[in-house]
N, C-alpha and C. Protein backbone atom coordinates (compact mmCIF):
# COMPACT_ATOMS: atom_id res chain seq x y z
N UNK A 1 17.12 -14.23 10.36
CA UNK A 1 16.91 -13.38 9.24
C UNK A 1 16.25 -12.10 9.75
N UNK A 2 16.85 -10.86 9.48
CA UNK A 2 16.20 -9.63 9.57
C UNK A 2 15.58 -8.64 8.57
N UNK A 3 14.67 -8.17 8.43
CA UNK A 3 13.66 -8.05 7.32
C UNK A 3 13.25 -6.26 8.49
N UNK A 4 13.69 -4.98 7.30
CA UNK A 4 12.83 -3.95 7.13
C UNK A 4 12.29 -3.44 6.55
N UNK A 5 10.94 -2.87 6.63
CA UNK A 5 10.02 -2.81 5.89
C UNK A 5 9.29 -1.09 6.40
N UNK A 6 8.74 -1.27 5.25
CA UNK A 6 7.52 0.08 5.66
C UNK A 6 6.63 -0.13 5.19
N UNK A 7 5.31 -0.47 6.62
CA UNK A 7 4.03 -0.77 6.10
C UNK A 7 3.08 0.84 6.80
N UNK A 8 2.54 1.47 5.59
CA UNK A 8 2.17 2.43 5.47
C UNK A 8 2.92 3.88 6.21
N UNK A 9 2.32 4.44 7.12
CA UNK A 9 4.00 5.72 7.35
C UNK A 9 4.44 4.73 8.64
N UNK A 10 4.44 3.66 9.21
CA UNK A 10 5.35 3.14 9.62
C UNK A 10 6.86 2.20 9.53
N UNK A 11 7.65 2.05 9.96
CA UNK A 11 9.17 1.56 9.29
C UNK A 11 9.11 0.78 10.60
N UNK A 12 9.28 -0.52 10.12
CA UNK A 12 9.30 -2.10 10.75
C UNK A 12 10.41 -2.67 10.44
N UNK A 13 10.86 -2.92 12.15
CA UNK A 13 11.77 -4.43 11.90
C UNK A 13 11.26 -5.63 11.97
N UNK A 14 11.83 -6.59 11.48
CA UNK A 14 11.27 -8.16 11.98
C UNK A 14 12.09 -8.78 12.12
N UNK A 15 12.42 -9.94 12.08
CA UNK A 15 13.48 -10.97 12.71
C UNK A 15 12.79 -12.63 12.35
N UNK A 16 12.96 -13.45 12.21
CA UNK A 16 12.71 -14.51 12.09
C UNK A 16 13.78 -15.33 12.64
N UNK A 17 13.70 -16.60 13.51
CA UNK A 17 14.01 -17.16 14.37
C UNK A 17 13.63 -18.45 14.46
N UNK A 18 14.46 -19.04 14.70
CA UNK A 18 13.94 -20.65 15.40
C UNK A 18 14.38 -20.90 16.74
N UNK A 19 13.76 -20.76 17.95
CA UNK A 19 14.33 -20.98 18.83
C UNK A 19 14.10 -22.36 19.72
N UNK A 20 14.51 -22.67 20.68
CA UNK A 20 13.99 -23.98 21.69
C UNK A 20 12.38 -25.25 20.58
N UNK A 21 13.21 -24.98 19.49
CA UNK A 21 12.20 -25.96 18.40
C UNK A 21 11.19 -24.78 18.02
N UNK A 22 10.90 -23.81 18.14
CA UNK A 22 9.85 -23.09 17.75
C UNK A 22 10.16 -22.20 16.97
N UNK A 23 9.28 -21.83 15.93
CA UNK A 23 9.11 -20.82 14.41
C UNK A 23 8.92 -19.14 15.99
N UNK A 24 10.16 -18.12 16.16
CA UNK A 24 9.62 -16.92 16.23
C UNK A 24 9.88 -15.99 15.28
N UNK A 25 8.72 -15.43 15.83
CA UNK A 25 8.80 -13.59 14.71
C UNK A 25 8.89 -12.64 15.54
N UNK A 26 9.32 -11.55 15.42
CA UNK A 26 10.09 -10.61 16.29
C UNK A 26 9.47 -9.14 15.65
N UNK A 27 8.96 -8.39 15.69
CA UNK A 27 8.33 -7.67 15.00
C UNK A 27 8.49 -6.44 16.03
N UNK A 28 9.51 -5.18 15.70
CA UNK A 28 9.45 -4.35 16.42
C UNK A 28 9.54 -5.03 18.35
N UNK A 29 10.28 -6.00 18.19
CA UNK A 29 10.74 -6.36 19.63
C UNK A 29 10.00 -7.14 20.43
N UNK A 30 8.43 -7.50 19.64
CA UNK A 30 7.72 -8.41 19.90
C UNK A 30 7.20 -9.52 19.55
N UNK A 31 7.74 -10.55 20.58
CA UNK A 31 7.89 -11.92 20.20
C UNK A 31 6.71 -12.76 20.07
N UNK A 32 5.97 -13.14 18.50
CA UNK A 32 4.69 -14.50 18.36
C UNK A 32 5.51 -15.36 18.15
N UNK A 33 4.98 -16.08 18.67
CA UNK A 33 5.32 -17.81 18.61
C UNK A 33 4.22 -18.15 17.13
N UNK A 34 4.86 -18.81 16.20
CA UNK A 34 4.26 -19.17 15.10
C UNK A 34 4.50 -20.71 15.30
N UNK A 35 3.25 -21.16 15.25
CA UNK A 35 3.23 -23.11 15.40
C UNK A 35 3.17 -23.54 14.27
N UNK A 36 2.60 -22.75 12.91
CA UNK A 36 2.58 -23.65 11.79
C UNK A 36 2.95 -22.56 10.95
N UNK A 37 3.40 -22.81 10.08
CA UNK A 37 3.35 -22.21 8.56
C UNK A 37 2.97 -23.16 7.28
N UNK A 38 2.21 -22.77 6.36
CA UNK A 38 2.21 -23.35 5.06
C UNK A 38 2.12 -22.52 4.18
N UNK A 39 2.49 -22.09 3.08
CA UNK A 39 2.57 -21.57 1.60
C UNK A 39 2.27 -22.42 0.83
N UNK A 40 1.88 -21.28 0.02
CA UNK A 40 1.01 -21.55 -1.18
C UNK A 40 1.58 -20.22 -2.55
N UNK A 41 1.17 -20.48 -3.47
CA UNK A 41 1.69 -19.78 -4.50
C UNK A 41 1.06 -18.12 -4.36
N UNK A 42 -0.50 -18.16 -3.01
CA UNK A 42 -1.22 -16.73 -3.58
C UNK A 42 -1.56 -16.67 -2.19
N UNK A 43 -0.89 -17.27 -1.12
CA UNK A 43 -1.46 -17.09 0.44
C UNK A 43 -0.07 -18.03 1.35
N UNK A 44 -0.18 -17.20 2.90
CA UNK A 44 0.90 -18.29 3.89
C UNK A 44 -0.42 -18.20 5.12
N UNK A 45 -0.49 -19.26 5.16
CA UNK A 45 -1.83 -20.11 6.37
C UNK A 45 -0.31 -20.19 7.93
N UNK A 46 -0.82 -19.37 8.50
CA UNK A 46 0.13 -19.34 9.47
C UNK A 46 -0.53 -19.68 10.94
N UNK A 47 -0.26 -20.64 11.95
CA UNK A 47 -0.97 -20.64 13.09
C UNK A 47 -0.61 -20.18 14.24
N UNK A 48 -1.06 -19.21 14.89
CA UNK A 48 -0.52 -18.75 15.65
C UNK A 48 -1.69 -18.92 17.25
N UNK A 49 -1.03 -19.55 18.50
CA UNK A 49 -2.28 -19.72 19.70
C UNK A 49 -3.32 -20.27 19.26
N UNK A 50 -2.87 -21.67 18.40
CA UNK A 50 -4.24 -22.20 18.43
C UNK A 50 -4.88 -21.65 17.02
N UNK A 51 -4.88 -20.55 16.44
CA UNK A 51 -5.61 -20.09 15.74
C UNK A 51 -5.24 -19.53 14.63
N UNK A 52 -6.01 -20.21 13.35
CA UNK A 52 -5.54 -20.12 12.12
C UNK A 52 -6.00 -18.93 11.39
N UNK A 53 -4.52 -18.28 10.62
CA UNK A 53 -4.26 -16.66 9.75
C UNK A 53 -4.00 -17.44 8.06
N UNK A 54 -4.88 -16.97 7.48
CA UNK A 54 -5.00 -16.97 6.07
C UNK A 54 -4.56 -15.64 5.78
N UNK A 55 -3.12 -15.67 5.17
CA UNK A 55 -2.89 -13.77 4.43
C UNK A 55 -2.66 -13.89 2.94
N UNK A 56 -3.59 -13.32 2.09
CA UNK A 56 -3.22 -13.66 0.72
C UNK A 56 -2.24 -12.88 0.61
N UNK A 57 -1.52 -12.76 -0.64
CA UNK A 57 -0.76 -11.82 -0.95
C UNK A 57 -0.24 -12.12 -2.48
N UNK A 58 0.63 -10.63 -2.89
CA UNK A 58 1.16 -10.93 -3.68
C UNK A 58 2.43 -9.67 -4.47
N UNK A 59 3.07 -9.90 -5.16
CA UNK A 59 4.26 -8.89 -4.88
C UNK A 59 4.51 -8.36 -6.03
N UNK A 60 5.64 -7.45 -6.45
CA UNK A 60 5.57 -6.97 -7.86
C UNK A 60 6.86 -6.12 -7.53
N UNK A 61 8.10 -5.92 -8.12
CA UNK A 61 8.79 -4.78 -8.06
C UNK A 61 9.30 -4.63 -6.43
N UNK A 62 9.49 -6.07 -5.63
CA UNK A 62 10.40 -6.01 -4.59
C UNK A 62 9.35 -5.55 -3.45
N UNK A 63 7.84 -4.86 -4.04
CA UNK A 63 6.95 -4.45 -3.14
C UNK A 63 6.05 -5.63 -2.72
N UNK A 64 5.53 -6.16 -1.44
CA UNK A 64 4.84 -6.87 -1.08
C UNK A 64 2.94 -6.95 -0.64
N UNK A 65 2.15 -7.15 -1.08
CA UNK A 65 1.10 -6.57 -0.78
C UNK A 65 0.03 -8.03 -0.53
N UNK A 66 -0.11 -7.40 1.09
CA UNK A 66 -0.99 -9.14 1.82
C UNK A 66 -2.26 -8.09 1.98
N UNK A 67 -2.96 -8.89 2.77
CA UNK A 67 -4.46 -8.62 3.16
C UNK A 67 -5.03 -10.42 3.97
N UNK A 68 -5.41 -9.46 4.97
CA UNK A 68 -6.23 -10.62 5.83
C UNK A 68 -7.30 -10.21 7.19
N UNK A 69 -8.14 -10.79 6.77
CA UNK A 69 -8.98 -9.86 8.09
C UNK A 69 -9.71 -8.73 7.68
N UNK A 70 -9.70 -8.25 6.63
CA UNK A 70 -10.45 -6.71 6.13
C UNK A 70 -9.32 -6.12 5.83
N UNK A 71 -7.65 -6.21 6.03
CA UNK A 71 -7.14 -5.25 6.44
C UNK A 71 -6.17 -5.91 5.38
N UNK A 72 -5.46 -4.66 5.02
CA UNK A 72 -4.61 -4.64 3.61
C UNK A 72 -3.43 -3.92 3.70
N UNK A 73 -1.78 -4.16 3.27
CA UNK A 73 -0.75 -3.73 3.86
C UNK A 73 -0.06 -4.03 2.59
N UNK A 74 0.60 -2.54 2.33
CA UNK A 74 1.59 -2.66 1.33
C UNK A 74 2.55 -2.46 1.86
N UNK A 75 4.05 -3.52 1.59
CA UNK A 75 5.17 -4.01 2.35
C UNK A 75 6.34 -3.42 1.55
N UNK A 76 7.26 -2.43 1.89
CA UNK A 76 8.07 -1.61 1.13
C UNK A 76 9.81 -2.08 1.79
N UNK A 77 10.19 -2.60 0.49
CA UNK A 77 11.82 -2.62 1.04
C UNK A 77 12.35 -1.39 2.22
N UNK A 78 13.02 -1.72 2.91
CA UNK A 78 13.80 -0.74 4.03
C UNK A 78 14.13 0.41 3.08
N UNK A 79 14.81 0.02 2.20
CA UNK A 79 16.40 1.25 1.73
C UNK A 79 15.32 2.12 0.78
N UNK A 80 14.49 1.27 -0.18
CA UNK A 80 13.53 2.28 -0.79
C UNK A 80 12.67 3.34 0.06
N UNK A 81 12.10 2.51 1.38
CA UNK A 81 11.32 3.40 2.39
C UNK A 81 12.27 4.31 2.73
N UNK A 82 13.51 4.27 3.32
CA UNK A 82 14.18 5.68 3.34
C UNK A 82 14.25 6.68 2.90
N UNK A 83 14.72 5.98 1.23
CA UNK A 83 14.71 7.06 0.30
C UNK A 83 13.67 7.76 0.39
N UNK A 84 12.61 7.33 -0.03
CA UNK A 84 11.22 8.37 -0.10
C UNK A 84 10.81 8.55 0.98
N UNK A 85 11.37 8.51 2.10
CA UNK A 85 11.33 9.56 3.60
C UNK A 85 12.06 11.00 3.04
N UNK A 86 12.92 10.49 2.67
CA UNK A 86 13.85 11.37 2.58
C UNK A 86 13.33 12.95 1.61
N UNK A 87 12.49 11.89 0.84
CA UNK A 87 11.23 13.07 -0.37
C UNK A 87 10.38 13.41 0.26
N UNK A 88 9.63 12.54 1.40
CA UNK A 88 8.01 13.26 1.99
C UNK A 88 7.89 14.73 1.98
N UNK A 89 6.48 14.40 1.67
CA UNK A 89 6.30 15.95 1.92
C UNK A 89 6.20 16.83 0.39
N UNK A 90 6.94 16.02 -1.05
CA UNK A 90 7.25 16.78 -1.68
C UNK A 90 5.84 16.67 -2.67
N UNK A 91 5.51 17.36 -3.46
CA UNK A 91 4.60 17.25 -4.48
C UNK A 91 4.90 16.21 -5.29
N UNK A 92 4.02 15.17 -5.83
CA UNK A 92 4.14 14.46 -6.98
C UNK A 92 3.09 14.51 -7.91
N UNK A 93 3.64 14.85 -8.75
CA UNK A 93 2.40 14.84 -10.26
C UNK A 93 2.07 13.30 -10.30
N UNK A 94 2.57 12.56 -10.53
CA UNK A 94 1.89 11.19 -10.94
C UNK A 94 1.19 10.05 -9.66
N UNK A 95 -0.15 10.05 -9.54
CA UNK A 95 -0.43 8.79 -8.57
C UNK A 95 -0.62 7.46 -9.02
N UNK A 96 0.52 6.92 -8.16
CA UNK A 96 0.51 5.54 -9.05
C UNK A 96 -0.81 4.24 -8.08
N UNK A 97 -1.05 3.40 -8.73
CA UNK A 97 -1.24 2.32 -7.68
C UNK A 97 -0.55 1.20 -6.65
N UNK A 98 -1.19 1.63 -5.79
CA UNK A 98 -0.11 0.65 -4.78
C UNK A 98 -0.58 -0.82 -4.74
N UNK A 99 -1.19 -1.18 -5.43
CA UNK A 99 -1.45 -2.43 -5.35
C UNK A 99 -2.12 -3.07 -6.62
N UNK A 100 -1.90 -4.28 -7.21
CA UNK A 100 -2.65 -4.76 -8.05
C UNK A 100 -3.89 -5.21 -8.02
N UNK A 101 -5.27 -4.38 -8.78
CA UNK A 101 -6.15 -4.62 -8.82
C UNK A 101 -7.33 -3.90 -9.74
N UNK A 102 -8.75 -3.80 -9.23
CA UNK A 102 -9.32 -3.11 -10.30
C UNK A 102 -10.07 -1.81 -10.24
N UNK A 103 -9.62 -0.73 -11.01
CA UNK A 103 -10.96 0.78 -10.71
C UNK A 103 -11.69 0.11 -10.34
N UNK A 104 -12.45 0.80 -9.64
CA UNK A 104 -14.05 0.35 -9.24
C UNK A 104 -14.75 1.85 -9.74
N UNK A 105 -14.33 2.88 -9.21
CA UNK A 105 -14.79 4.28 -9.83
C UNK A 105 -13.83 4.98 -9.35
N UNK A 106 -13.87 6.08 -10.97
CA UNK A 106 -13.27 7.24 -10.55
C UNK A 106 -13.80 8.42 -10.06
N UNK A 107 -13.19 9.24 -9.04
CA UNK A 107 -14.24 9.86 -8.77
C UNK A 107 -14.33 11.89 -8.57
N UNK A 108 -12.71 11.49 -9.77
CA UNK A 108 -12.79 13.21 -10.12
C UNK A 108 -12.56 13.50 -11.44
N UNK A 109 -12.68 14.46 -12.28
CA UNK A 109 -12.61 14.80 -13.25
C UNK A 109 -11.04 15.54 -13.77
N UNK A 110 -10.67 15.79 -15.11
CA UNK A 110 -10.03 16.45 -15.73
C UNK A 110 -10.19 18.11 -15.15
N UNK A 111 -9.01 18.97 -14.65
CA UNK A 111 -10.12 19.98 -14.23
C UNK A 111 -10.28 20.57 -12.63
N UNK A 112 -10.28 19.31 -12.06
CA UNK A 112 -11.42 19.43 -10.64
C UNK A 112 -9.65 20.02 -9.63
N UNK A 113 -10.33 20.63 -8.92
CA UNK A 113 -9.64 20.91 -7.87
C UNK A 113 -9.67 19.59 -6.04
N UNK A 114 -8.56 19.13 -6.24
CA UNK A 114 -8.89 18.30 -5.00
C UNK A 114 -8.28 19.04 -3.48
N UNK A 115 -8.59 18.98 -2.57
CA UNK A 115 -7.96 19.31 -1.67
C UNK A 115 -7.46 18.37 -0.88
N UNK A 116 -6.36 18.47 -0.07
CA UNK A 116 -5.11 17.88 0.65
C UNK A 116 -6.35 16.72 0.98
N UNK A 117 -5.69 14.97 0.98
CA UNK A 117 -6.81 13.96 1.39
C UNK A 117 -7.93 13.71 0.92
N UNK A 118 -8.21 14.57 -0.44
CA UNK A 118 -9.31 13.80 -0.86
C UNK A 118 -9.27 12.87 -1.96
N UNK A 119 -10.51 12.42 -2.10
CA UNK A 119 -10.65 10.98 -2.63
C UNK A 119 -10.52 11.16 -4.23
N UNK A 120 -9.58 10.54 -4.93
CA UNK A 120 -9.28 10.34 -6.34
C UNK A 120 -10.02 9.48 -7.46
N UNK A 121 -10.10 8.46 -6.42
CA UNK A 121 -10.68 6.92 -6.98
C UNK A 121 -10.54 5.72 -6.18
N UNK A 122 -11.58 4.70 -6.45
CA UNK A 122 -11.38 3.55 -5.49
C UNK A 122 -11.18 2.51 -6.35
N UNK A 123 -10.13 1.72 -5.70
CA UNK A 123 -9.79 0.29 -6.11
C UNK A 123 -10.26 -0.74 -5.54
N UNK A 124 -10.37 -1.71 -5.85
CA UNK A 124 -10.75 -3.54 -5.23
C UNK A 124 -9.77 -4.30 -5.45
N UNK A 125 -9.24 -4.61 -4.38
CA UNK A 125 -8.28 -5.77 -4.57
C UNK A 125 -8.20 -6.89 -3.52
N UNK A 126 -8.66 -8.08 -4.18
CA UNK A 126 -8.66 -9.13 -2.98
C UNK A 126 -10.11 -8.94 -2.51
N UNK A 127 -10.99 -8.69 -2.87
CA UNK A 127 -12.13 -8.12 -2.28
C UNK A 127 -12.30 -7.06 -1.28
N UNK A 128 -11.12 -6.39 -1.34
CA UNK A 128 -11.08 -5.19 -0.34
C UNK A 128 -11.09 -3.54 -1.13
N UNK A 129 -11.78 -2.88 -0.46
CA UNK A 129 -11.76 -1.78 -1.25
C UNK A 129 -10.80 -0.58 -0.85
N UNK A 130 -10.00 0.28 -1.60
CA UNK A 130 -9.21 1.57 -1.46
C UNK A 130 -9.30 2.46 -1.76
N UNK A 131 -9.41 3.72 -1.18
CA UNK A 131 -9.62 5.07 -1.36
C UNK A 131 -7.85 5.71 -1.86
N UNK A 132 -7.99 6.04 -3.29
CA UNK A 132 -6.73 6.20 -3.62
C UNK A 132 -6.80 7.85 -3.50
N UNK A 133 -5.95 8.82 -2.56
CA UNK A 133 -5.99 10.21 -2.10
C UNK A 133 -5.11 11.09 -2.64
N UNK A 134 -5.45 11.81 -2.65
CA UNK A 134 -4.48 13.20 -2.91
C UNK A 134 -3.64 13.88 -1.95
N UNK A 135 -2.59 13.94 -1.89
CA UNK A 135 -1.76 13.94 -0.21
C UNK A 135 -1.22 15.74 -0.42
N UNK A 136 -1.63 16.03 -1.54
CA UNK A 136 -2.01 17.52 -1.67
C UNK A 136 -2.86 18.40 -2.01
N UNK A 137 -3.02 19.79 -2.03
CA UNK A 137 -4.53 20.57 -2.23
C UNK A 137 -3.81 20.24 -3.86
N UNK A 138 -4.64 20.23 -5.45
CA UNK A 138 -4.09 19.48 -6.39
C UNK A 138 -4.95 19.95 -7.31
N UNK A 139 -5.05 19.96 -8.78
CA UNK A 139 -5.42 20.50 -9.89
C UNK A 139 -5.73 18.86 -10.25
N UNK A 140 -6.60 18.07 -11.00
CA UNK A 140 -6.39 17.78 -11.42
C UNK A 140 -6.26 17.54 -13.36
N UNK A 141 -4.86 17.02 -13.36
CA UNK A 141 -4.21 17.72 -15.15
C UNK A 141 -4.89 16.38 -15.89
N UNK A 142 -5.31 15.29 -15.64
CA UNK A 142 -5.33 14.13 -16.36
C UNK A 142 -5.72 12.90 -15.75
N UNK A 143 -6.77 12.20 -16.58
CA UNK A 143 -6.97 10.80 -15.81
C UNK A 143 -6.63 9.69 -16.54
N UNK A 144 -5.94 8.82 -16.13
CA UNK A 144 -4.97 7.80 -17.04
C UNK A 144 -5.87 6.45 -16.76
N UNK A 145 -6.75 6.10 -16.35
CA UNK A 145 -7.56 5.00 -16.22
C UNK A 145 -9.22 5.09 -16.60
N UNK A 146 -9.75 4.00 -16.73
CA UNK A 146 -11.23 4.24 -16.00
C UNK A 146 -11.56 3.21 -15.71
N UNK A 147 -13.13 3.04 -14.87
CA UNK A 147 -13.83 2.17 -13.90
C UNK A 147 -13.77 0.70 -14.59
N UNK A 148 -13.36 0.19 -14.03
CA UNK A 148 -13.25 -0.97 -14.63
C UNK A 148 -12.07 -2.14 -15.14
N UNK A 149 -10.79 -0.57 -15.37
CA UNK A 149 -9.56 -1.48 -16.08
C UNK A 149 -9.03 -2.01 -14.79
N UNK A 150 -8.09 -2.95 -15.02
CA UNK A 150 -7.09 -3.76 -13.94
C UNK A 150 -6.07 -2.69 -14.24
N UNK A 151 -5.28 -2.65 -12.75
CA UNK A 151 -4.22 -2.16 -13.09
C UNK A 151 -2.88 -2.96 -12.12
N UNK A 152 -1.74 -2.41 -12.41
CA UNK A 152 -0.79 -3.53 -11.25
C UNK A 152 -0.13 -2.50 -10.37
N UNK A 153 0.69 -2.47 -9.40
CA UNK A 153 1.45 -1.80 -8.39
C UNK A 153 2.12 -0.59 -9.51
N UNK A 154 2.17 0.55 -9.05
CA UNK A 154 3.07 1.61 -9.68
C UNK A 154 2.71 1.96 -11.19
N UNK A 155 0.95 1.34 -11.17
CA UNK A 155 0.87 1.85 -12.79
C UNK A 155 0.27 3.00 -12.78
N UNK A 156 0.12 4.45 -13.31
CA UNK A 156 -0.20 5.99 -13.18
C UNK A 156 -1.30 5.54 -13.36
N UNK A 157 -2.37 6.09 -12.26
CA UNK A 157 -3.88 6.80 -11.67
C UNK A 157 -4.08 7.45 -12.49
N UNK A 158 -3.81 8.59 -12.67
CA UNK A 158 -3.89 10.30 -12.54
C UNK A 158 -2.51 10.89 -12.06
N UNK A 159 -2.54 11.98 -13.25
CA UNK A 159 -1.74 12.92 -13.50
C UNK A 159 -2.38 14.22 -12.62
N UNK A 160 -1.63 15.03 -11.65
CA UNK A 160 -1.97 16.17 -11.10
C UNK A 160 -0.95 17.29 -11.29
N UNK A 161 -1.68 18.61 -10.97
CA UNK A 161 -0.79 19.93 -11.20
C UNK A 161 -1.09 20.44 -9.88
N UNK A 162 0.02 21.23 -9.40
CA UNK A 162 -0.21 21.95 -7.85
C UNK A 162 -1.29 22.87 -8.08
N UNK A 163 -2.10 23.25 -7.65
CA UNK A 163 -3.25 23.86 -7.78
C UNK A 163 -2.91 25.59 -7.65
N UNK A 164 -3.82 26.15 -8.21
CA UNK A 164 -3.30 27.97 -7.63
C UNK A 164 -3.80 28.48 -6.76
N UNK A 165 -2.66 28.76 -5.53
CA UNK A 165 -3.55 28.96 -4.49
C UNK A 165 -4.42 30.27 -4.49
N UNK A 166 -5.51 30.32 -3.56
CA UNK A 166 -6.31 31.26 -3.29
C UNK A 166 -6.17 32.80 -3.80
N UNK A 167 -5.17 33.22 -3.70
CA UNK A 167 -4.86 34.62 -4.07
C UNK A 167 -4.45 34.17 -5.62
N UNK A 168 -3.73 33.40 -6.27
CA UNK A 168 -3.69 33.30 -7.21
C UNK A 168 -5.04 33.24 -8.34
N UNK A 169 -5.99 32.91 -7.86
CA UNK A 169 -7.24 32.05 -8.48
C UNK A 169 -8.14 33.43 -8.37
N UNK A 170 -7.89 34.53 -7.25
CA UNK A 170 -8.83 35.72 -7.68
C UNK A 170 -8.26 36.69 -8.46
């Protein structure tokens, strides 16, 4: 089975395998030997050298989203990751969430001017926390949440407007 993916701006192959009796995974051309697997409805307990990987996870809209270790990975179909290669770069008014979970705080206003990378609001999910960013300099037109609500994968953050640049604004 071959499986591509895009976990964050990287685009992954994988492979799954059974070879000479053994579970492999193939990941960008590199081969773990997996000795155990078990699933569960909200985690796969996988053993790999002896040593046991708890990855929770959970999915929504074909998108996959694990966490294990501190570390948190949203898992994007191949053909969709293309497509929106194919957009990078472009302005988007709406920030959605990439993962299901809860505000913790918001941390700009109706109003505020953000610049390219800064911080919007943070989420908790799984007990892990996210800095949800602005991937442009940005106005912001609207805040569609607050501290506290749950939200799920792809539900609108905040509404933004391209900001006016510098010569515009004097």
């Amino acid at each position: 089975m071959e499986l591509r993916f895009r976990a964050g701006t990287r685009n992954v192959a994988m492979t799954v395998a059974a070879r000479d009796g053994k579970n492999i995974v193939s990941i960008d051309g590199r081969d773990v030997v997996v000795d155990d697997v078990r699933i569960d409805e909200r985690s796969v307990t996988l053993s790999i050298a002896g040593r046991r990987h708890r990855v929770l996870f959970a999915s929504e809209r074909g998108h996959v989203f694990a966490a294990e270790g501190g570390h948190a990975w949203e898992f994007v179909p191949g053909e969709e990751a293309a497509s929106e290669q194919a957009g990078a770069g472009a302005f988007e008014p709406l920030v959605s969430s990439p993962m299901p979970g809860k505000v913790l705080q918001v941390l700009v206003a109706a109003g505020d001017i953000v610049e390219a990378d800064g911080a919007l609001l943070l989420l908790e999910a799984m007990k892990m926390e996210m800095t949800v960013r602005a991937t442009h300099r940005c106005c912001v037109a609207s805040i569609r949440v607050e501290a506290g609500a749950m939200v799920g994968p792809g539900d609108t953050l905040v509404e933004l407007e391209e900001a006016p640049t510098d010569e515009a604004a004097s």
